[in-house]
Protein backbone atom coordinates (compact mmCIF):
# COMPACT_ATOMS: atom_id res chain seq x y z
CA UNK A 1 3.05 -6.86 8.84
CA UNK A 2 5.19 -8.89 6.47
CA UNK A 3 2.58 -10.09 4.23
CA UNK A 4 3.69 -12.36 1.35
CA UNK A 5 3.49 -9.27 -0.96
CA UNK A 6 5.14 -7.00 1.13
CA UNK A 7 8.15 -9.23 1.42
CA UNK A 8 8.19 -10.14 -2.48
CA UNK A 9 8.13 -5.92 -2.76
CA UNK A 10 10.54 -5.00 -0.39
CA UNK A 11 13.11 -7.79 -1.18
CA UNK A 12 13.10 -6.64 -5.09
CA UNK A 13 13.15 -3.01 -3.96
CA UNK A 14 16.40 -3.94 -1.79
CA UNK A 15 17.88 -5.75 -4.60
CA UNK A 16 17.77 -2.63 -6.37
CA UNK A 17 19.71 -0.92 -3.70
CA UNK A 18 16.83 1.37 -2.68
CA UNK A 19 16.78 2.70 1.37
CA UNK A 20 13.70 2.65 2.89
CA UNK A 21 11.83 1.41 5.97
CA UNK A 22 8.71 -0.93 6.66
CA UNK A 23 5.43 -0.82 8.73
CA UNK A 24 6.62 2.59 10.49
CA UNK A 25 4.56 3.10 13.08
CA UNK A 26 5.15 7.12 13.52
CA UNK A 27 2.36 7.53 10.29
CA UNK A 28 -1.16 7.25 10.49
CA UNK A 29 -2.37 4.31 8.93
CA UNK A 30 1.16 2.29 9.43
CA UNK A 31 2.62 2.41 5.98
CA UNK A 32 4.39 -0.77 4.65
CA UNK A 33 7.17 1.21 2.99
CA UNK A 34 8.53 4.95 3.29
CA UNK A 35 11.18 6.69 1.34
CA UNK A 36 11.34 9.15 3.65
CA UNK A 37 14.65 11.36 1.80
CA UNK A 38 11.79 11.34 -1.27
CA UNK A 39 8.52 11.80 1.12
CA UNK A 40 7.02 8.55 -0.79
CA UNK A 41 4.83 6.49 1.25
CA UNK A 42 3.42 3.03 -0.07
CA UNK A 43 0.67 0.38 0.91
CA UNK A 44 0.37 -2.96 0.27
CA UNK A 45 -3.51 -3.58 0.01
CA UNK A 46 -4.69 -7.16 0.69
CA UNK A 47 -7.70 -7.35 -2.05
CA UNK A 48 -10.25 -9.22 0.97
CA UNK A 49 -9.54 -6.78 3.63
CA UNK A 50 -9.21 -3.48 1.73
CA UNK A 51 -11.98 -4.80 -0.74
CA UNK A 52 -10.49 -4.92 -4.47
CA UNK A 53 -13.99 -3.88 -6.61
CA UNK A 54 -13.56 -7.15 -8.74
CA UNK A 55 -11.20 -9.75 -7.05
CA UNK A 56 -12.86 -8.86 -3.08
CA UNK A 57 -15.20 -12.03 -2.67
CA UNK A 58 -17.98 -11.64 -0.05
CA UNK A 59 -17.71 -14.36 2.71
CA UNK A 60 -21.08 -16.55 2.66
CA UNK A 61 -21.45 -16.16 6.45
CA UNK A 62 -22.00 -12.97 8.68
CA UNK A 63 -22.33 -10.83 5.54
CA UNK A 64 -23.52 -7.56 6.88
CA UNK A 65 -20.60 -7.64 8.91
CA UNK A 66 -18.15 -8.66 6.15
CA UNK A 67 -19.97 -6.05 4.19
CA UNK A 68 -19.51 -3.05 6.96
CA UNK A 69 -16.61 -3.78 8.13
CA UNK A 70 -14.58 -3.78 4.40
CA UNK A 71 -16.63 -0.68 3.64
CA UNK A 72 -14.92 1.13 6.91
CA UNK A 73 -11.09 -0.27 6.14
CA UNK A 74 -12.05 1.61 2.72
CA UNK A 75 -13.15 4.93 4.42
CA UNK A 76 -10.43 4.30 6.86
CA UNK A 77 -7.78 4.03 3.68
CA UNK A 78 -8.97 7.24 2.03
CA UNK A 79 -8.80 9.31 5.35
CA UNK A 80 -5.15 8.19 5.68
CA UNK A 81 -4.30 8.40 2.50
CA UNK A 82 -5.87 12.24 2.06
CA UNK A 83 -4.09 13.45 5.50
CA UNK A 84 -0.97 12.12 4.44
CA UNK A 85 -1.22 13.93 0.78
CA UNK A 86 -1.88 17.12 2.75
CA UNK A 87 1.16 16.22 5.02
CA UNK A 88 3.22 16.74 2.04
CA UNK A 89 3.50 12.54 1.16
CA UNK A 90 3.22 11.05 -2.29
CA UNK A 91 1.28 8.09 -1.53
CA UNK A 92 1.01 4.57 -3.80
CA UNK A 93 -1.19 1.90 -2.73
CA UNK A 94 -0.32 -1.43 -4.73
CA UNK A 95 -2.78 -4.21 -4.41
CA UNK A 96 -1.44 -7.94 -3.26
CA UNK A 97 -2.41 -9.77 -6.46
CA UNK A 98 -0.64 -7.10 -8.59
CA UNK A 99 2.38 -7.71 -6.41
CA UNK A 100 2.28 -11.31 -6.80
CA UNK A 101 1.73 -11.40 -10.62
CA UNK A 102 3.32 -8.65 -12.29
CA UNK A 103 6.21 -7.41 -9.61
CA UNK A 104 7.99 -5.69 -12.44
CA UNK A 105 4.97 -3.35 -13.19
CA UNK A 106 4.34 -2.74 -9.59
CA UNK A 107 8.29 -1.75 -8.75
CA UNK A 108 7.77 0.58 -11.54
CA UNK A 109 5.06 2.20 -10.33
CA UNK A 110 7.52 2.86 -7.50
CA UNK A 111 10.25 3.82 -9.36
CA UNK A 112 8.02 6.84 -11.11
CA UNK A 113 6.68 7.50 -7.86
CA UNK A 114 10.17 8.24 -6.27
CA UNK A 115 11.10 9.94 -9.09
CA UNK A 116 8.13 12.28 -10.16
CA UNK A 117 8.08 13.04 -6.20
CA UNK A 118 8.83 16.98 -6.51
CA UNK A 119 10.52 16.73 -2.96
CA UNK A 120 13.40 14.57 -4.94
């Protein structure tokens, strides 16, 4: 909770006057952000721990476990993510380095989201 990303999202999401709330524990899977007048939840996926397919790099000790346990936070992330989708939720899951190196395409992302939401 409160992740470097996270905070560099939701302080540019508040500068743009949008309401919202963090790390709600009431959801499955504790969402970092939900917009929940729009019914638009979002993720902030660390690329180690949620295993990015080209910036996740395997740890040189203990690698079965490394390798298991990323592979279950990925099963783990699709569950929650397909349970909230049939709980009616748009959900967008932006990955840390994105965040940290091009904010403006990842707020837009957002923005769509919000608005191409059919619960608007």
């Amino acid at each position: 909770m409160g992740t470097k990303p996270e905070c560099i999202l939701t302080a540019e999401l508040k500068k743009l006057r949008f309401k919202f709330s963090c790390n709600d524990k009431s959801f499955i899977g504790i969402p970092d952000i939900v917009f929940r007048t729009k019914r638009v939840i979002v993720f902030v996926d660390s690329d180690f721990w949620h295993g990015h397919k080209s910036r996740f790099v395997m740890p040189k000790t203990n690698v079965q476990y490394w390798k298991d346990k990323i592979e279950k936070n990925k099963i783990r992330d699709m569950k929650v993510t397909r349970k909230l989708r049939k709980e009616g939720w748009a959900v967008l899951r932006l990955w840390e380095y994105d965040i940290e190196h091009n904010l403006d395409c990842c707020v837009n992302k957002v923005k769509k989201k919000l608005g191409s939401n059919k619960n608007n």
